[in-house]
PDB file of N, CA and C in Angstrom:
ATOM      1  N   UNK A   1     -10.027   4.586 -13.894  1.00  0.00           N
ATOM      2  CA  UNK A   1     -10.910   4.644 -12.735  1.00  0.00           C
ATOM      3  C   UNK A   1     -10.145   4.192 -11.488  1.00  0.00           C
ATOM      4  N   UNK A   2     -10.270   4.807 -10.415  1.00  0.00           N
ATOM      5  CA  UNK A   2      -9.605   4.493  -9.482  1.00  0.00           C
ATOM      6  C   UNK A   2     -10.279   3.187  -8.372  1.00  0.00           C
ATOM      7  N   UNK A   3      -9.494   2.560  -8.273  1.00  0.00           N
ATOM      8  CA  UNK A   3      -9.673   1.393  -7.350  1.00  0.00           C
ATOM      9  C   UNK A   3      -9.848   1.226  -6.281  1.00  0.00           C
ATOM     10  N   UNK A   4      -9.004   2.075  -5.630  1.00  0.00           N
ATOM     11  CA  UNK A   4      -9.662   2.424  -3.921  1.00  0.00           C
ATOM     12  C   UNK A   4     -10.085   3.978  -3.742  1.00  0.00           C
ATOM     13  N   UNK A   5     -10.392   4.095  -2.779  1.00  0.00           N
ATOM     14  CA  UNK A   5     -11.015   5.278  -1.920  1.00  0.00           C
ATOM     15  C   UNK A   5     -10.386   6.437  -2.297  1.00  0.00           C
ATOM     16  N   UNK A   6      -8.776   5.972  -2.220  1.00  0.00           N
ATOM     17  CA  UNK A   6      -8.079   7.184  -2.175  1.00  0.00           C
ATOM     18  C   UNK A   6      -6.493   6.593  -2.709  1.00  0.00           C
ATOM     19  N   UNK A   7      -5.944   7.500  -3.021  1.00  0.00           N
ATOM     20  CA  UNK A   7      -4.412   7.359  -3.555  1.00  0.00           C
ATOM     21  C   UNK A   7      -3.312   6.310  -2.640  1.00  0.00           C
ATOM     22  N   UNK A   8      -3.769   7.335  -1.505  1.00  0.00           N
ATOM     23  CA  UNK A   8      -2.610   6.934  -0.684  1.00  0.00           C
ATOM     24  C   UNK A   8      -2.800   5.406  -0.433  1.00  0.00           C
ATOM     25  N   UNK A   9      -3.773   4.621  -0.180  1.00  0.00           N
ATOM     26  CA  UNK A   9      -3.742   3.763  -0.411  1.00  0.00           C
ATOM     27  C   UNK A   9      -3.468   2.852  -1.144  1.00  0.00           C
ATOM     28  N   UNK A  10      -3.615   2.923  -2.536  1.00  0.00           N
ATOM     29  CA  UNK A  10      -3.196   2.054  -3.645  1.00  0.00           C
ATOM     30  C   UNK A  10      -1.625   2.433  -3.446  1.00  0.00           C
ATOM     31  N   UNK A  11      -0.952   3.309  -3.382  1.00  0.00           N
ATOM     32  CA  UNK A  11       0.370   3.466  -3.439  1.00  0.00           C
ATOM     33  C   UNK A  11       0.860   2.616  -2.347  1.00  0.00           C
ATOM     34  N   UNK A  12       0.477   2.574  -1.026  1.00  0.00           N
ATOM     35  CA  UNK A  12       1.147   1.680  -0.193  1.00  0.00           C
ATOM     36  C   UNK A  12       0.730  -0.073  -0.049  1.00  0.00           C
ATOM     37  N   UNK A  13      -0.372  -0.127  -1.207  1.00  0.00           N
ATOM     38  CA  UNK A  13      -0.629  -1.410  -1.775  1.00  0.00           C
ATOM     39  C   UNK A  13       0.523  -2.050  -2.550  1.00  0.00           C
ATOM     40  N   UNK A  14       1.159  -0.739  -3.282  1.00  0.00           N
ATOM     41  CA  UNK A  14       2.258  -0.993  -4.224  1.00  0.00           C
ATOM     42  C   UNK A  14       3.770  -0.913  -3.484  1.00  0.00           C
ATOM     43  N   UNK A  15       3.578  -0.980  -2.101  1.00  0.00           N
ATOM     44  CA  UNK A  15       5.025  -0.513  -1.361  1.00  0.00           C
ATOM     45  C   UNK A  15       5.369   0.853  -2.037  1.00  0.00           C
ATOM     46  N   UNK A  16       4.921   1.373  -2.247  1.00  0.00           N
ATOM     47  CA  UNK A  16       5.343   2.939  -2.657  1.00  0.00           C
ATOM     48  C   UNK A  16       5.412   3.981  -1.187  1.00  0.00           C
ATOM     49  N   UNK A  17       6.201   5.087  -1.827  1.00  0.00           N
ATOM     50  CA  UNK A  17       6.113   5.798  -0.556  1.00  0.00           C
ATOM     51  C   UNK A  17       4.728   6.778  -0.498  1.00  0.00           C
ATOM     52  N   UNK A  18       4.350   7.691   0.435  1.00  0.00           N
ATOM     53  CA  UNK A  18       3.474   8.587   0.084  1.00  0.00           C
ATOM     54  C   UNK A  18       3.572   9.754   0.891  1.00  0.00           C
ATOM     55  N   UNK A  19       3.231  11.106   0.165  1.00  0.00           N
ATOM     56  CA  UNK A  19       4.147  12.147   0.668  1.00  0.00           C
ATOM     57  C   UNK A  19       2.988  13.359   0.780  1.00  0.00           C
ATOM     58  N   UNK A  20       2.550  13.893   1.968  1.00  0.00           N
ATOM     59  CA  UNK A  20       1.664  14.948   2.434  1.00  0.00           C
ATOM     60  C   UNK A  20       1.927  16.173   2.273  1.00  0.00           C
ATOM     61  N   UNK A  21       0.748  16.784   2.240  1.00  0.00           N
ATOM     62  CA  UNK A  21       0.963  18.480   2.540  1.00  0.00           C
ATOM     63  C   UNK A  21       0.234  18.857   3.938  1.00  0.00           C
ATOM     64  N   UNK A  22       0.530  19.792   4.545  1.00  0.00           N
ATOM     65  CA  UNK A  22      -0.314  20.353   5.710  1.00  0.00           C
ATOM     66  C   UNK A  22       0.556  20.324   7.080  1.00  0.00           C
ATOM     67  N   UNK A  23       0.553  21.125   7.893  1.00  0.00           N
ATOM     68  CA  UNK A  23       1.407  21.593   8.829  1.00  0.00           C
ATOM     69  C   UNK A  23       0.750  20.228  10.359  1.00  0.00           C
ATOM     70  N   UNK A  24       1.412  20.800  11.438  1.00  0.00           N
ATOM     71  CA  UNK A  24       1.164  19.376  12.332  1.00  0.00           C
ATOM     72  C   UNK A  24       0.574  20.784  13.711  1.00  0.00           C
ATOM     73  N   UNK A  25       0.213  21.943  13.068  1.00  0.00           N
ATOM     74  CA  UNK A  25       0.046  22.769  14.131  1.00  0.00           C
ATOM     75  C   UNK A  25      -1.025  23.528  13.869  1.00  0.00           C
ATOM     76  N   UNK A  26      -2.200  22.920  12.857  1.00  0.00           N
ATOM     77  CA  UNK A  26      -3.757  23.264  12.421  1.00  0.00           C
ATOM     78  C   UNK A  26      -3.462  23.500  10.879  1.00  0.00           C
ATOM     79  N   UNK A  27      -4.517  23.619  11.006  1.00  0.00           N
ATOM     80  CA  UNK A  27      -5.001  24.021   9.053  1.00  0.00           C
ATOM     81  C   UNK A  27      -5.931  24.915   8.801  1.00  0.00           C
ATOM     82  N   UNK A  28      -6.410  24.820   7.622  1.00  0.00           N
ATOM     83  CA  UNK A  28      -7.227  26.433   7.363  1.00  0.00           C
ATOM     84  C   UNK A  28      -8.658  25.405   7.034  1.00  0.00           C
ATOM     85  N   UNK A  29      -9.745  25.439   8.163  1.00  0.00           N
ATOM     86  CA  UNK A  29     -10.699  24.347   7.452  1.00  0.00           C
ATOM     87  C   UNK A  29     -11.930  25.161   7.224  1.00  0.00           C
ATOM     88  N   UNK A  30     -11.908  25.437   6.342  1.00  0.00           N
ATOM     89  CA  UNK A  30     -13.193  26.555   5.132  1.00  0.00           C
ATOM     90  C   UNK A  30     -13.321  26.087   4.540  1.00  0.00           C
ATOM     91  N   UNK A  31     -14.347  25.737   3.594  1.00  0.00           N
ATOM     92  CA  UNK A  31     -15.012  25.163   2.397  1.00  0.00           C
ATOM     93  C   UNK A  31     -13.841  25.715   1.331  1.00  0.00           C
ATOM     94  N   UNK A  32     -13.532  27.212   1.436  1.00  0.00           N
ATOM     95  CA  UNK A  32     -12.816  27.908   0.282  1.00  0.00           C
ATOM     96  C   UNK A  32     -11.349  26.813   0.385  1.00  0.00           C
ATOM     97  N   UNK A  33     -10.996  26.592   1.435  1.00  0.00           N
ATOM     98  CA  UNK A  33      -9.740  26.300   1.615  1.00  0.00           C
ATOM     99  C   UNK A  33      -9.208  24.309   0.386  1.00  0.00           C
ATOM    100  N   UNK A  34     -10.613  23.980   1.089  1.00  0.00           N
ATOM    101  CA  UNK A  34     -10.690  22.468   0.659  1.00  0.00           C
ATOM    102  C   UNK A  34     -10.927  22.498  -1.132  1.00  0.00           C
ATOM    103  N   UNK A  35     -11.951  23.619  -1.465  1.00  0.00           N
ATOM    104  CA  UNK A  35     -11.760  23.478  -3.063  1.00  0.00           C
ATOM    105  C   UNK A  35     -10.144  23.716  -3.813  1.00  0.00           C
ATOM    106  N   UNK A  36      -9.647  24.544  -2.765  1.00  0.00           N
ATOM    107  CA  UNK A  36      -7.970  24.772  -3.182  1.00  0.00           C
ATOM    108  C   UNK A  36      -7.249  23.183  -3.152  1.00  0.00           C
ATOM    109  N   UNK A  37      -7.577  22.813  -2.127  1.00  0.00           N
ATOM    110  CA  UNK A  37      -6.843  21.520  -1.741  1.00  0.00           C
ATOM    111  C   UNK A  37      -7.073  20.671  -2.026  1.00  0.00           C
ATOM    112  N   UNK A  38      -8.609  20.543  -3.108  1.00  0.00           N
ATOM    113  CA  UNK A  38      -8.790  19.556  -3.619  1.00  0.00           C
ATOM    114  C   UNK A  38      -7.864  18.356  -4.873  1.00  0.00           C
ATOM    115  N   UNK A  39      -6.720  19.944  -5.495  1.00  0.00           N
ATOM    116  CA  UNK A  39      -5.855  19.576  -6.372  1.00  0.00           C
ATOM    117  C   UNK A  39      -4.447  19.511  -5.907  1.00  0.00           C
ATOM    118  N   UNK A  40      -4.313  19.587  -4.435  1.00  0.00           N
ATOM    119  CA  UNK A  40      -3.336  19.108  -4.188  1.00  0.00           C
ATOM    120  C   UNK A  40      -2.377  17.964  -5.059  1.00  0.00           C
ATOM    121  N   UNK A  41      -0.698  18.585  -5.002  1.00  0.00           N
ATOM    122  CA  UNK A  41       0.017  17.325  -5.674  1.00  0.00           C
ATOM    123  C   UNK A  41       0.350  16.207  -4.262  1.00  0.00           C
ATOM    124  N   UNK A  42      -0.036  16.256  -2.845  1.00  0.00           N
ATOM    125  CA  UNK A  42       0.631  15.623  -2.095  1.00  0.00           C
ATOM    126  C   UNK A  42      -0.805  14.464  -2.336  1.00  0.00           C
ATOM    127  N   UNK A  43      -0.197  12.963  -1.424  1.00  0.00           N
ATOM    128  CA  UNK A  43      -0.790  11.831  -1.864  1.00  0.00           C
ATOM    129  C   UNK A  43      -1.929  11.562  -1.090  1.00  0.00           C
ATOM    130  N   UNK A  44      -1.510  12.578   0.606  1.00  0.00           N
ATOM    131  CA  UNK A  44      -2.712  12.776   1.859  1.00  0.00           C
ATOM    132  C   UNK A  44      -2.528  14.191   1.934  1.00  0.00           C
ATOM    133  N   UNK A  45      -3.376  14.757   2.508  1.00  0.00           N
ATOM    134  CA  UNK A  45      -3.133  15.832   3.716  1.00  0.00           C
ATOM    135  C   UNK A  45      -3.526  15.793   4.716  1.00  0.00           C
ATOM    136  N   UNK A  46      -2.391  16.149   5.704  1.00  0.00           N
ATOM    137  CA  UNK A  46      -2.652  16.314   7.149  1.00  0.00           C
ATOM    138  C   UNK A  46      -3.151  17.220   7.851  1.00  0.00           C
ATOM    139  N   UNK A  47      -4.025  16.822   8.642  1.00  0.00           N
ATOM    140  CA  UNK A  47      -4.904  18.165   9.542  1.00  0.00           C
ATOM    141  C   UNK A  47      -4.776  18.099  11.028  1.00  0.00           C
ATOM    142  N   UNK A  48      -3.670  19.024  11.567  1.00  0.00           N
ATOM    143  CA  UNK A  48      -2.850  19.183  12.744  1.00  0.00           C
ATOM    144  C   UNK A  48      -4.235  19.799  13.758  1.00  0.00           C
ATOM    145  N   UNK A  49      -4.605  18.755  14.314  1.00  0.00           N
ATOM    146  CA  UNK A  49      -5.543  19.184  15.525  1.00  0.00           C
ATOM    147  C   UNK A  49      -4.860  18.753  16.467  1.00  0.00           C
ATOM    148  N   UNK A  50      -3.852  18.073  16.934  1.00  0.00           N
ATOM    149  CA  UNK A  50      -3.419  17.945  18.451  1.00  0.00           C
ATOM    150  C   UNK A  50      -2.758  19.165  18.765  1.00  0.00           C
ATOM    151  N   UNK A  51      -2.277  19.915  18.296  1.00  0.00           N
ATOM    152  CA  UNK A  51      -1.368  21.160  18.653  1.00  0.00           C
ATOM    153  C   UNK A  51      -1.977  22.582  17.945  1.00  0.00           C
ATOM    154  N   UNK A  52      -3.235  21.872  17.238  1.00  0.00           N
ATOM    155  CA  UNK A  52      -4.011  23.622  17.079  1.00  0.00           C
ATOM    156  C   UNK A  52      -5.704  23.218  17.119  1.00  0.00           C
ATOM    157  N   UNK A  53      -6.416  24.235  16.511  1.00  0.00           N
ATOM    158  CA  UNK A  53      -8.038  24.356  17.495  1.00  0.00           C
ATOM    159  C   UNK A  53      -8.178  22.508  16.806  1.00  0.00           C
ATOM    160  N   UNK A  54      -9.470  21.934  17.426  1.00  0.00           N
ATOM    161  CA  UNK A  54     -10.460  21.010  17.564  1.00  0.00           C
ATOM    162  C   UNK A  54     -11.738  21.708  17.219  1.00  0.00           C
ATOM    163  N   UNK A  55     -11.391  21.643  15.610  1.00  0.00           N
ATOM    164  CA  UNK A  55     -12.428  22.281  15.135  1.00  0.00           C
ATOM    165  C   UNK A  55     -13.309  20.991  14.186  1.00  0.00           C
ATOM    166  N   UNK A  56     -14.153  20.704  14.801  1.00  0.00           N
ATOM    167  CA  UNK A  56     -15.237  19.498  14.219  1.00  0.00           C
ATOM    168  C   UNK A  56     -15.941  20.409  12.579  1.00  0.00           C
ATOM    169  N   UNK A  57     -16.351  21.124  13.234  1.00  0.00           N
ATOM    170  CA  UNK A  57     -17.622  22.119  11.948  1.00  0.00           C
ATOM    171  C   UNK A  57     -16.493  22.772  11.327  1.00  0.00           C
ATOM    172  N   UNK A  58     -15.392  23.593  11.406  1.00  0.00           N
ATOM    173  CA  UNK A  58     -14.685  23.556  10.239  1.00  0.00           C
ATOM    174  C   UNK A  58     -14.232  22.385   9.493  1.00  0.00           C
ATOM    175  N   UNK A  59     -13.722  21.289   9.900  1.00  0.00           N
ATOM    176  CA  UNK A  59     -13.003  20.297   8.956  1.00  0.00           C
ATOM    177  C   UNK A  59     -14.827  19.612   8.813  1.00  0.00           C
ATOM    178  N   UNK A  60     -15.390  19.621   9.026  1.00  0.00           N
ATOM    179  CA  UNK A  60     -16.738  19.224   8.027  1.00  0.00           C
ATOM    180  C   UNK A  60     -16.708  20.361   6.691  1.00  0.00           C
ATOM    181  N   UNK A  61     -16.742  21.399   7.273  1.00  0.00           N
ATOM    182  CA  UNK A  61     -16.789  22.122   5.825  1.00  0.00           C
ATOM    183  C   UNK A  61     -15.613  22.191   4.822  1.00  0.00           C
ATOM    184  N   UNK A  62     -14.378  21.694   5.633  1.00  0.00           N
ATOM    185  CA  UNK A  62     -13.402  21.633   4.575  1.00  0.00           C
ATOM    186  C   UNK A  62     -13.153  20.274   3.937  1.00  0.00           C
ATOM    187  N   UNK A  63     -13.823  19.317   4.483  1.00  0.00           N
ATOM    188  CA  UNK A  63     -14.287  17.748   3.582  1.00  0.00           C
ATOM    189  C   UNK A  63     -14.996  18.540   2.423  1.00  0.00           C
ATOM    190  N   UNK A  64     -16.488  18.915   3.105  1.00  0.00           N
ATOM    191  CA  UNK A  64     -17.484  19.321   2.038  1.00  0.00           C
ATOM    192  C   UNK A  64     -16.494  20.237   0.699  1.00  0.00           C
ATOM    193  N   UNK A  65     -15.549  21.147   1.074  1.00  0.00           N
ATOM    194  CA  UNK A  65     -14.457  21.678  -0.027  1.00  0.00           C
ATOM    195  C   UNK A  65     -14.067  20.297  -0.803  1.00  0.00           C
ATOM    196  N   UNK A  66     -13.691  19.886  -0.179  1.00  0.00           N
ATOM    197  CA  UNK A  66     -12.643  18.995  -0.801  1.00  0.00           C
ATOM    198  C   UNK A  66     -13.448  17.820  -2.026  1.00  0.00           C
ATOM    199  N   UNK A  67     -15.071  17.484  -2.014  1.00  0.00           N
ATOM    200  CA  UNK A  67     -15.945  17.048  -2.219  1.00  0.00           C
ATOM    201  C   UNK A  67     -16.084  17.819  -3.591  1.00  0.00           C
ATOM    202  N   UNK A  68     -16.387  18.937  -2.946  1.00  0.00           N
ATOM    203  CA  UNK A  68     -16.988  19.818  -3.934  1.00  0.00           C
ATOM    204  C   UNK A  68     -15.914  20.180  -5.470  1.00  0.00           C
ATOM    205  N   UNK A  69     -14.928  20.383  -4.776  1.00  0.00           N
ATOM    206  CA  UNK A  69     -13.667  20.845  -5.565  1.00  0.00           C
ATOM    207  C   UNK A  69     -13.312  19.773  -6.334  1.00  0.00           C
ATOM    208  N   UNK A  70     -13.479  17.769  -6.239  1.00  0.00           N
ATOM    209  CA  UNK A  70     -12.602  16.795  -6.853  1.00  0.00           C
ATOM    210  C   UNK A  70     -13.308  16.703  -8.094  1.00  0.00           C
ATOM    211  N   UNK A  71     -13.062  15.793  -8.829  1.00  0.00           N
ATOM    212  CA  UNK A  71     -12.222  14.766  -8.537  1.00  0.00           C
ATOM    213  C   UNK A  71     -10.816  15.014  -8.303  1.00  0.00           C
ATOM    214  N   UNK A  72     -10.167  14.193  -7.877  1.00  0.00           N
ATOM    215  CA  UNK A  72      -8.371  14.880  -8.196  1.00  0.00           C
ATOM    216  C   UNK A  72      -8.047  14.072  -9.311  1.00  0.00           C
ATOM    217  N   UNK A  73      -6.577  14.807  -9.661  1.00  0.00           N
ATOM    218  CA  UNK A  73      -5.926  14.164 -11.022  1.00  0.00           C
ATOM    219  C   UNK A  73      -6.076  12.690 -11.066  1.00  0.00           C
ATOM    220  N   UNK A  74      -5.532  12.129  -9.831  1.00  0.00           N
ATOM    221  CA  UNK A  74      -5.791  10.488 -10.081  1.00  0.00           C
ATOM    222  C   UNK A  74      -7.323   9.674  -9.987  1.00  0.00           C
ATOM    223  N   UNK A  75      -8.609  10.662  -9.951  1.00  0.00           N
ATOM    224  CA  UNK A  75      -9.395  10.382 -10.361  1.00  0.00           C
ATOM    225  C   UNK A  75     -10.306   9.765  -8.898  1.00  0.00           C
ATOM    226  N   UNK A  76      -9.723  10.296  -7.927  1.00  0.00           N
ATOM    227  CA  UNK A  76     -10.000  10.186  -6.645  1.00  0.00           C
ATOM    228  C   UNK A  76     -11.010  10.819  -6.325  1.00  0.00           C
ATOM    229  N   UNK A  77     -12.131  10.898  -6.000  1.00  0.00           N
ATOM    230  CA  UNK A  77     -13.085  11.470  -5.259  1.00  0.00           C
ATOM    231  C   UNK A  77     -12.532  12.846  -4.182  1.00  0.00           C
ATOM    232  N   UNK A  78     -11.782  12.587  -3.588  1.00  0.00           N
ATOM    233  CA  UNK A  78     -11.386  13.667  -2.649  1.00  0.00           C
ATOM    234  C   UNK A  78      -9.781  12.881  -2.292  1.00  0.00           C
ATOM    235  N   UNK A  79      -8.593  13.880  -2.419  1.00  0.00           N
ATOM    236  CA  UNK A  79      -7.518  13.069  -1.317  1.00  0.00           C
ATOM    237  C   UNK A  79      -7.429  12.464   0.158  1.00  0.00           C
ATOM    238  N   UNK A  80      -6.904  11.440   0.302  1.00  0.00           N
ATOM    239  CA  UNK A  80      -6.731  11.093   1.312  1.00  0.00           C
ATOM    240  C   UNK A  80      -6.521  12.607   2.414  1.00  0.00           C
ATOM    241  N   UNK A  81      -7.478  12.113   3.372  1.00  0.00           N
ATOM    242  CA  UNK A  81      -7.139  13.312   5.396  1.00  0.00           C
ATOM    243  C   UNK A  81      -6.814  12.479   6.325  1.00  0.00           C
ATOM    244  N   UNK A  82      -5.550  12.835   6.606  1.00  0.00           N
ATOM    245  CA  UNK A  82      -5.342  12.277   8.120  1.00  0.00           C
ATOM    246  C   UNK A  82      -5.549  13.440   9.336  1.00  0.00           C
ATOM    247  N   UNK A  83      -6.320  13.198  10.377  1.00  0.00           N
ATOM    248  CA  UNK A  83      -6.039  13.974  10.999  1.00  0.00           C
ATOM    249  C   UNK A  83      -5.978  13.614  12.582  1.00  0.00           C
ATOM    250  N   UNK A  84      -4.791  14.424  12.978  1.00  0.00           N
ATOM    251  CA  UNK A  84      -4.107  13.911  14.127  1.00  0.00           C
ATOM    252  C   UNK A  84      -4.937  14.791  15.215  1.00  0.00           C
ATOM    253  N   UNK A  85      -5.621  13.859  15.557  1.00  0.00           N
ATOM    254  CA  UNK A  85      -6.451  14.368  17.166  1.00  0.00           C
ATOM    255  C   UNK A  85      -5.573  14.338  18.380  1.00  0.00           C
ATOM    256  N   UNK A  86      -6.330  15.327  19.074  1.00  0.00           N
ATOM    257  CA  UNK A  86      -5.347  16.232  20.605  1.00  0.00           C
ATOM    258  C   UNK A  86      -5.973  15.017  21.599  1.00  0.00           C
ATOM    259  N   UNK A  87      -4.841  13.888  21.544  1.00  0.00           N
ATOM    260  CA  UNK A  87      -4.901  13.333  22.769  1.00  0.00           C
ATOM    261  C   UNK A  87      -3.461  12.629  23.165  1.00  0.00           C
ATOM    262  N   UNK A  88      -3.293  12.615  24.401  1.00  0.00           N
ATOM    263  CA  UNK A  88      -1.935  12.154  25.095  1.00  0.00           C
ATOM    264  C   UNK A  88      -2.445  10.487  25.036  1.00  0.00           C
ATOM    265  N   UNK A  89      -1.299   9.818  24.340  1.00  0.00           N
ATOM    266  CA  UNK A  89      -1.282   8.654  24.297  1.00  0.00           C
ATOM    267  C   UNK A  89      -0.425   7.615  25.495  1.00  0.00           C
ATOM    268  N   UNK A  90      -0.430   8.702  26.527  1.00  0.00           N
ATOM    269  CA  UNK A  90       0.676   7.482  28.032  1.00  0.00           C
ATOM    270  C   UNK A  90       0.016   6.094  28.106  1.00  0.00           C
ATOM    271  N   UNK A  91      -1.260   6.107  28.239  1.00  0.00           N
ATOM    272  CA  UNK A  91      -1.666   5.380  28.395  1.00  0.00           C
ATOM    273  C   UNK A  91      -3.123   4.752  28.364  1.00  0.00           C
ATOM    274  N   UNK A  92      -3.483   3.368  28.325  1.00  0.00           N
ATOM    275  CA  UNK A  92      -4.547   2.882  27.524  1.00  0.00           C
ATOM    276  C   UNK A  92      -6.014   3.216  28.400  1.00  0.00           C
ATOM    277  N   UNK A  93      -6.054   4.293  29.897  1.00  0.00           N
ATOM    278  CA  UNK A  93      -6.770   4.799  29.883  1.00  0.00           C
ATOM    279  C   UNK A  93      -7.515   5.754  29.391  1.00  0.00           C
ATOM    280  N   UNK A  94      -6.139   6.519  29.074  1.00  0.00           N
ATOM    281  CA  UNK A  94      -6.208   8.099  28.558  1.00  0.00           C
ATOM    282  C   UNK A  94      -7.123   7.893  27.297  1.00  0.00           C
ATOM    283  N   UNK A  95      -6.127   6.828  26.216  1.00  0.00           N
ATOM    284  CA  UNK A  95      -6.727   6.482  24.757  1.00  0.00           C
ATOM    285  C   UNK A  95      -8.295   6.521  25.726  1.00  0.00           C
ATOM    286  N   UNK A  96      -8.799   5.003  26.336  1.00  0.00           N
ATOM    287  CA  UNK A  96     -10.185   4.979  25.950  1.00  0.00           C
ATOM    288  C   UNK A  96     -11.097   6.238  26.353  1.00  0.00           C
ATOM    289  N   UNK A  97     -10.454   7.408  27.359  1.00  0.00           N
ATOM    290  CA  UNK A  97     -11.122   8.268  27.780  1.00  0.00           C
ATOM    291  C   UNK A  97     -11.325   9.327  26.337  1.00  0.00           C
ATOM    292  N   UNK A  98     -10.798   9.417  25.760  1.00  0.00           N
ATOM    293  CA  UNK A  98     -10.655  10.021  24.418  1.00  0.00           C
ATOM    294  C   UNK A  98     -11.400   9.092  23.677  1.00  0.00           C
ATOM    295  N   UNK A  99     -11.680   8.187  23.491  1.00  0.00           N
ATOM    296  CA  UNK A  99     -12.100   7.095  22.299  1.00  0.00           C
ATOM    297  C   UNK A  99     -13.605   8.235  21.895  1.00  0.00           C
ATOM    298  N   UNK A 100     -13.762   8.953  22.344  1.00  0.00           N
ATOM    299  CA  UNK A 100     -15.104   9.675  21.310  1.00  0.00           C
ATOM    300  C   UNK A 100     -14.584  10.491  20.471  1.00  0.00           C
ATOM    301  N   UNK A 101     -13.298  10.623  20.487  1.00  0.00           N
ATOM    302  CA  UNK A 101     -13.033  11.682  19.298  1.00  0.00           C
ATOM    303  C   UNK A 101     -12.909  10.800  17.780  1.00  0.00           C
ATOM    304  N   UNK A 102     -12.793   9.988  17.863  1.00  0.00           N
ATOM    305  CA  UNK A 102     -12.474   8.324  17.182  1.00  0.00           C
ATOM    306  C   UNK A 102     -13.780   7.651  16.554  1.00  0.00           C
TER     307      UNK A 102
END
């Protein structure tokens, strides 16, 4: 039974490394896409929204994939998502003017 939330975590509990799939320039976020990705071998996947669409209602439906499709091998509910939101980080206005994507 797994102990935390998600993989990637327990691995960097363990100083381990942890190693992703998914491009840094969008993703495919369809329900169809997330049952595929639910068996991912990487430890996260990344979902490239700063440099492709800001799509809210697709990556809801590609959670709901990813939901639908698990457990994964390590017994995870769904793999770890990081996903990198489209905002310029110069400075700590910019961040809080963005803080709703967050």
């Amino acid at each position: 039974m797994a102990k935390r939330i998600n993989r990637a975590i327990e691995l960097l509990e363990q100083d381990q490394p942890i190693y992703y799939a998914g491009g840094h320039t969008g993703h495919v976020l369809t329900h169809e896409q997330g049952l595929m990705d639910a068996h991912t071998w990487a430890d996260y996947i990344n979902v490239g929204m700063e440099h492709g669409a800001f799509d809210m209602t697709g990556l809801d439906h590609y959670m709901q994939g990813l939901i639908d499709g698990g457990p994964t091998a390590s017994g995870h509910r769904t793999p770890a998502v990081i996903v990198e939101t489209p905002v310029e980080g110069s400075s700590e206005e910019i961040i809080r003017f963005n803080a709703w994507q967050f």
